[in-house]
C-alpha atoms as a PDB file:
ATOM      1  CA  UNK A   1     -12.187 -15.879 -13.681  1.00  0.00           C
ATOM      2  CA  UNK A   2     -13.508 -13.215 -15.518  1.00  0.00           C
ATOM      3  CA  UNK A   3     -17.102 -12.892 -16.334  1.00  0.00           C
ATOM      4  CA  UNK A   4     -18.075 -14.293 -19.198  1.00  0.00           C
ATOM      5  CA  UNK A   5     -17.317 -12.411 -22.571  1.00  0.00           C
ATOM      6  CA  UNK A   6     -15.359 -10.234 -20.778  1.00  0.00           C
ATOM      7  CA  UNK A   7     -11.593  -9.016 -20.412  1.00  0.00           C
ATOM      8  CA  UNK A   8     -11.156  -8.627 -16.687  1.00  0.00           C
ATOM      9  CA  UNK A   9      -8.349  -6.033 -16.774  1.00  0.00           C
ATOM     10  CA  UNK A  10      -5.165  -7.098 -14.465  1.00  0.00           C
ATOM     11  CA  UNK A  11      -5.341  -3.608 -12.687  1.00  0.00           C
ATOM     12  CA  UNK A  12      -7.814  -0.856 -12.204  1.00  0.00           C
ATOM     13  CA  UNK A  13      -6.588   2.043 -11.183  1.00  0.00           C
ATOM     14  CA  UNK A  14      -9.042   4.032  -8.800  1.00  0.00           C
ATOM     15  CA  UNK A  15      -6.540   6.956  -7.774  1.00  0.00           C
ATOM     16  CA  UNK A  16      -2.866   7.672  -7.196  1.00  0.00           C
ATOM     17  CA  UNK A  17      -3.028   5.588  -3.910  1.00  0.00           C
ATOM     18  CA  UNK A  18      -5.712   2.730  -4.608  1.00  0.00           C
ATOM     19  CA  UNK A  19      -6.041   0.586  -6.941  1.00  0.00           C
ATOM     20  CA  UNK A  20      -7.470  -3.011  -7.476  1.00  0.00           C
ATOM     21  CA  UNK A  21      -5.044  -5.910  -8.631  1.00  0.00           C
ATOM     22  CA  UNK A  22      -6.742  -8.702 -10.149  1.00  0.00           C
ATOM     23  CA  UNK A  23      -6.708 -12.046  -8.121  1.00  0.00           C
ATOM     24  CA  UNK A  24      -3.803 -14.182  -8.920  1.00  0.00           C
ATOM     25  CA  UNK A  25      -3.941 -17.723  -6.858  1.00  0.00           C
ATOM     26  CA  UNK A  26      -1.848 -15.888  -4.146  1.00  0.00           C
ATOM     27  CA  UNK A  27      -4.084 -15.185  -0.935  1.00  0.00           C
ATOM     28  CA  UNK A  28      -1.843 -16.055   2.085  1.00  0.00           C
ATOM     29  CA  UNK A  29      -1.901 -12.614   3.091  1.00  0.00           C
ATOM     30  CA  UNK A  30      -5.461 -12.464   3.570  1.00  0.00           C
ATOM     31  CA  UNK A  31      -5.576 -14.936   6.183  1.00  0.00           C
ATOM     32  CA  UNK A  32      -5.619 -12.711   9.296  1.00  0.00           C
ATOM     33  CA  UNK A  33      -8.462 -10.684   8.290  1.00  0.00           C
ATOM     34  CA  UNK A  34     -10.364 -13.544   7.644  1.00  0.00           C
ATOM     35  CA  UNK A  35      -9.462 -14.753  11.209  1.00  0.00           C
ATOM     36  CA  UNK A  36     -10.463 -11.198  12.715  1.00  0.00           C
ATOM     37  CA  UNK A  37     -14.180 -11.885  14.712  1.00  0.00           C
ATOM     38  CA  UNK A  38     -15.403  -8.383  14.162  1.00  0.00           C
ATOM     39  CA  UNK A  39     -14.543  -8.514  10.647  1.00  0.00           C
ATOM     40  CA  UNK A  40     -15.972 -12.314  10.174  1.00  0.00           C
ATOM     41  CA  UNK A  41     -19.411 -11.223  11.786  1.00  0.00           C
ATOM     42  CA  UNK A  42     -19.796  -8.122   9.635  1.00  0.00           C
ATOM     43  CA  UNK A  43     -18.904 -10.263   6.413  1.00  0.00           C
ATOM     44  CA  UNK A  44     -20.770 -14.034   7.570  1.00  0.00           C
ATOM     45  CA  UNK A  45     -22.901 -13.378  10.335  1.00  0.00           C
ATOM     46  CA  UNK A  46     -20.811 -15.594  12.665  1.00  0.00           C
ATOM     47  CA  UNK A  47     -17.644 -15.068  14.167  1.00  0.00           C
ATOM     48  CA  UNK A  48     -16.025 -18.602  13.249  1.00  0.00           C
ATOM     49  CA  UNK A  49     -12.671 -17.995  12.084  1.00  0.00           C
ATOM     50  CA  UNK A  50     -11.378 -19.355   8.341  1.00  0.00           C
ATOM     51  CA  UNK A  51      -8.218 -21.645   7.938  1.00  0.00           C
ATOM     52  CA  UNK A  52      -6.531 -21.832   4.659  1.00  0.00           C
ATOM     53  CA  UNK A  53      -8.393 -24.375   2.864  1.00  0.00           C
ATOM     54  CA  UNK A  54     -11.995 -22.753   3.847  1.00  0.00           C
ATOM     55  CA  UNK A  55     -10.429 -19.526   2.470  1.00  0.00           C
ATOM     56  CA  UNK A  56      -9.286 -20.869  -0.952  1.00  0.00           C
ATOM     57  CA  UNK A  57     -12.792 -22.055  -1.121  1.00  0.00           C
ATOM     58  CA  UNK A  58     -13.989 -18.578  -0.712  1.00  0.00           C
ATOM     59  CA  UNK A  59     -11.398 -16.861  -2.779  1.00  0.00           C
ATOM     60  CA  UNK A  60     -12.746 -19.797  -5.679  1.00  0.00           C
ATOM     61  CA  UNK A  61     -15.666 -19.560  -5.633  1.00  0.00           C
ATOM     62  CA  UNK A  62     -15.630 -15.978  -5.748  1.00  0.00           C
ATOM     63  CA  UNK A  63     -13.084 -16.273  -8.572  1.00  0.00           C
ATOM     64  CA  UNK A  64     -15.965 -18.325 -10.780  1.00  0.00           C
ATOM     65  CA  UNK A  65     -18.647 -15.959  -9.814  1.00  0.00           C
ATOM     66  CA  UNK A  66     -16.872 -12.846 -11.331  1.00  0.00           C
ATOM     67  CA  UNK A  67     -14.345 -10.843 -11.121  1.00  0.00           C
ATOM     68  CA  UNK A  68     -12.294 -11.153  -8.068  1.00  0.00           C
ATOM     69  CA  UNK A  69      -9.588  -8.070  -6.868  1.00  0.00           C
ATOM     70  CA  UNK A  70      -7.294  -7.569  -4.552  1.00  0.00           C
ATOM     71  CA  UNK A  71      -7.932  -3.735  -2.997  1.00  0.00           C
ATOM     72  CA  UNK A  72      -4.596  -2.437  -2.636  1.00  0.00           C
ATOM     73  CA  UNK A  73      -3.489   1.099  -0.710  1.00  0.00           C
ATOM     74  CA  UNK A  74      -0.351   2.610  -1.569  1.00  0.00           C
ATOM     75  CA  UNK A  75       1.894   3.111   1.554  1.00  0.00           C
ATOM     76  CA  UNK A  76       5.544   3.967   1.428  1.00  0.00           C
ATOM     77  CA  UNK A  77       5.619   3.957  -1.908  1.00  0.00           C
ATOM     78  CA  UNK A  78       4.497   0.164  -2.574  1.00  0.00           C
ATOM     79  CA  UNK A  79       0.928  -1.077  -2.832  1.00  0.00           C
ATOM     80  CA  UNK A  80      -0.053  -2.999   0.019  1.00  0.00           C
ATOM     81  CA  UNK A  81      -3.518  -5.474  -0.295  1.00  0.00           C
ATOM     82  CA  UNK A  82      -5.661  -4.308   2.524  1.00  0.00           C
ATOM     83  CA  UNK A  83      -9.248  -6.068   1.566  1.00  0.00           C
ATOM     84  CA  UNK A  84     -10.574  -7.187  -1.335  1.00  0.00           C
ATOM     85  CA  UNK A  85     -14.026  -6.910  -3.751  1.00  0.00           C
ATOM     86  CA  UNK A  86     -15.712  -9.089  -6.512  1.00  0.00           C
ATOM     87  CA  UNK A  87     -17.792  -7.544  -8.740  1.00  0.00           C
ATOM     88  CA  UNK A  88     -20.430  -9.143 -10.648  1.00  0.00           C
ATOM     89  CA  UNK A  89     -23.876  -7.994 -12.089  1.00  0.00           C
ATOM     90  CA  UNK A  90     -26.358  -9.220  -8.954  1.00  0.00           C
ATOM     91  CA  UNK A  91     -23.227  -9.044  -6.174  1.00  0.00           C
ATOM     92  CA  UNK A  92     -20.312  -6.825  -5.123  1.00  0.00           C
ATOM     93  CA  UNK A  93     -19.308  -8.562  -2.042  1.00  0.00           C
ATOM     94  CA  UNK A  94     -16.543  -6.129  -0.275  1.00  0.00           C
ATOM     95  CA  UNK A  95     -14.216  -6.137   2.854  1.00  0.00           C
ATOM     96  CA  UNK A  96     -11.712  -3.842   3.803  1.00  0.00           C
ATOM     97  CA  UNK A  97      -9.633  -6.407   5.688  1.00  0.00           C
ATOM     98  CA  UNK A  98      -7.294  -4.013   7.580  1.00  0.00           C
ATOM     99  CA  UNK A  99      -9.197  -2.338  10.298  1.00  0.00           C
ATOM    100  CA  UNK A 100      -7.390   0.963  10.311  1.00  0.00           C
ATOM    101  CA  UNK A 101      -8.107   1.421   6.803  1.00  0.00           C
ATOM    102  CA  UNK A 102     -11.951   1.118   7.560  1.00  0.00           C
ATOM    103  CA  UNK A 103     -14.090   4.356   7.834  1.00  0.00           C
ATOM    104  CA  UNK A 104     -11.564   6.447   5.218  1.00  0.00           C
ATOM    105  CA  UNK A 105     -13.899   6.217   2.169  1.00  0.00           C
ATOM    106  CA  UNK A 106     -12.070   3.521   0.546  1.00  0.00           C
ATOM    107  CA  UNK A 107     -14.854   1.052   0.389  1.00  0.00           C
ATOM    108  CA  UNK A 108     -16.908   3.985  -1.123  1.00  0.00           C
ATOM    109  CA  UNK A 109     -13.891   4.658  -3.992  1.00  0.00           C
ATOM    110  CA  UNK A 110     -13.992   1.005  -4.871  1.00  0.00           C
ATOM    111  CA  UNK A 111     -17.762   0.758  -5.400  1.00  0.00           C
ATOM    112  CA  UNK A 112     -18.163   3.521  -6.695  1.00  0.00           C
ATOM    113  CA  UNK A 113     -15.243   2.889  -9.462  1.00  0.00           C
ATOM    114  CA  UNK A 114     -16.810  -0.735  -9.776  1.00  0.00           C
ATOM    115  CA  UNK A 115     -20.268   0.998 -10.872  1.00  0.00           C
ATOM    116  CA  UNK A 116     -18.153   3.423 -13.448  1.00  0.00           C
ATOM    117  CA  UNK A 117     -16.894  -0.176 -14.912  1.00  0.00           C
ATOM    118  CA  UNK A 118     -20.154  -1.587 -15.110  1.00  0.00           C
ATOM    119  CA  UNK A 119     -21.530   1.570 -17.215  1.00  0.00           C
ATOM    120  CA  UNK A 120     -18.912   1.455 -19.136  1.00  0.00           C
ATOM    121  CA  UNK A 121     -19.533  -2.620 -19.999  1.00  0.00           C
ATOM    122  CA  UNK A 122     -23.293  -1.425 -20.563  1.00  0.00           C
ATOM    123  CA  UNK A 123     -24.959  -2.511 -17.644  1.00  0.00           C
ATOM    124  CA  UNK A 124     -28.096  -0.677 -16.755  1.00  0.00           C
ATOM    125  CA  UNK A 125     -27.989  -2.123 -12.542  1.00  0.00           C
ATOM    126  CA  UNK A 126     -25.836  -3.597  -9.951  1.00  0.00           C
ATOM    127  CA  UNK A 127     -27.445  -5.515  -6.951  1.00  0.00           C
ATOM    128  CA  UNK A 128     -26.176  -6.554  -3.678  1.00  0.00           C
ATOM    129  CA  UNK A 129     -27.400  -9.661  -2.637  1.00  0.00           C
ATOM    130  CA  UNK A 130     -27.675  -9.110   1.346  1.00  0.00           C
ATOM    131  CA  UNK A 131     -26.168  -6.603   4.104  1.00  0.00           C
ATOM    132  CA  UNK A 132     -27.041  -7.872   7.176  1.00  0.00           C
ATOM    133  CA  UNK A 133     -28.899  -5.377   9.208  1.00  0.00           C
ATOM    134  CA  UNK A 134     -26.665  -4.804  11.780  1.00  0.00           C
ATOM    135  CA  UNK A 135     -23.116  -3.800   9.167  1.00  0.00           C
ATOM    136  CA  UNK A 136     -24.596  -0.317   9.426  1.00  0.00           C
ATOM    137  CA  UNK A 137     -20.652   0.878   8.406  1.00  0.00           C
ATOM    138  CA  UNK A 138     -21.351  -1.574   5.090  1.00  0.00           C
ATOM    139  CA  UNK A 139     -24.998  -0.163   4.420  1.00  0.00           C
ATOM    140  CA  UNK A 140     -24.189   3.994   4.640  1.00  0.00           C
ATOM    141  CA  UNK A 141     -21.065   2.655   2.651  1.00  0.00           C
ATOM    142  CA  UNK A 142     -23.146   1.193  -0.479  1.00  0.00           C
ATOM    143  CA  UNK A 143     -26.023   3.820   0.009  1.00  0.00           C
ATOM    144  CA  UNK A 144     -23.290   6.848  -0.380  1.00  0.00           C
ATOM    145  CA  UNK A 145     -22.763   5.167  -3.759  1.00  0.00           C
ATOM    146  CA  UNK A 146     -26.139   5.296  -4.386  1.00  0.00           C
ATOM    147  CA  UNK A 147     -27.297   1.608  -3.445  1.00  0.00           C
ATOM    148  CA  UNK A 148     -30.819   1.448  -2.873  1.00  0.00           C
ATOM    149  CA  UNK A 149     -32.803  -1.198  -0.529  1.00  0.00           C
ATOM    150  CA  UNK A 150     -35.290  -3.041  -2.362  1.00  0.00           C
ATOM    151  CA  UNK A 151     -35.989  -6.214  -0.936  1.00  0.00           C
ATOM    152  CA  UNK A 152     -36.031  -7.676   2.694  1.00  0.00           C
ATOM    153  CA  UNK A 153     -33.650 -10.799   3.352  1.00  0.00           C
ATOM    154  CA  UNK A 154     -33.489 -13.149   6.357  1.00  0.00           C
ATOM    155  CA  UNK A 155     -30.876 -11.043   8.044  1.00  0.00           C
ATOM    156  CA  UNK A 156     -31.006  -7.724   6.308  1.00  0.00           C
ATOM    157  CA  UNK A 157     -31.865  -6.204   2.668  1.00  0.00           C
ATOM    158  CA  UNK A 158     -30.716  -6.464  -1.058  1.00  0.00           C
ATOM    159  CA  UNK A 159     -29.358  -3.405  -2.731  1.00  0.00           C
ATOM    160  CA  UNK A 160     -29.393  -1.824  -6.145  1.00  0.00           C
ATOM    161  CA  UNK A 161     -28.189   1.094  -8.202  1.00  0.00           C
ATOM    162  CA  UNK A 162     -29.332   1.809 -11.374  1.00  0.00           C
ATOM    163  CA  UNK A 163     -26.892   3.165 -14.030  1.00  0.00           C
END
């Protein structure tokens, strides 16, 4: 669902061979990342994997929070979803599902197009709500966009950028 008063566009283009595809009900694909322990620990805290209902629980309430996409790589000429990013004015929570993909800048390209949206829809700062302390790969990530810590959580810091 887009955030309120406004048009959540169907793509965003971030380069010739990333983009992000709006969410559209269809998540089946996802499943395996959000089975993936490392991947679960860096994103929850706990290694526990998802089924299909607790992921379309996820994917939903993400969905009413803001706007949810689907971070797709292009790769023999077709874009493939490998992780996916909702972006909303206190959150921008972000995984690159496919583990080869990690560590290749993409998480960096999405935020950092996400923040060029927000600027654009007049938004003076984006927060992240927590990184755990110990997803050092998602902390340099945000920081290289220019995420600042600015307040200690339970299990790591919140983030923000100004615009």
């Amino acid at each position: 669902m887009p955030i309120a008063g406004i048009e959540q566009p169907e793509l965003l283009e971030i380069g010739a061979d990333l983009r992000l595809r709006r969410f559209d009900g269809r998540f089946d694909f996802a499943l395996p990342w959000y089975q993936d322990g490392e991947t679960l620990y860096l994103v929850d805290g706990k290694r526990e994997p998802y089924d299909m209902a607790r992921l379309e629980v996820m994917y939903r309430y993400l969905d009413a929070r803001g706007e949810l996409y689907f971070i797709e790589l292009l790769r023999d000429g077709e874009f493939v979803p490998i992780g996916d990013v909702t972006f909303w004015q206190e959150d921008m929570p972000i995984v690159i599902g496919e583990r080869a993909e990690r560590g290749r800048g993409i998480g960096r390209r999405v935020i950092s197009a996400l923040c060029e949206r927000a600027r654009g829809l007049g938004w003076r700062e984006l927060a992240v709500e927590e990184i755990y302390d110990w997803n050092e790969a998602s902390r340099r990530c945000f920081m290289a966009a220019g995420f600042e810590p600015y307040a200690k959580t339970e299990r790591g810091w919140a983030y923000r950028r100004a615009l």
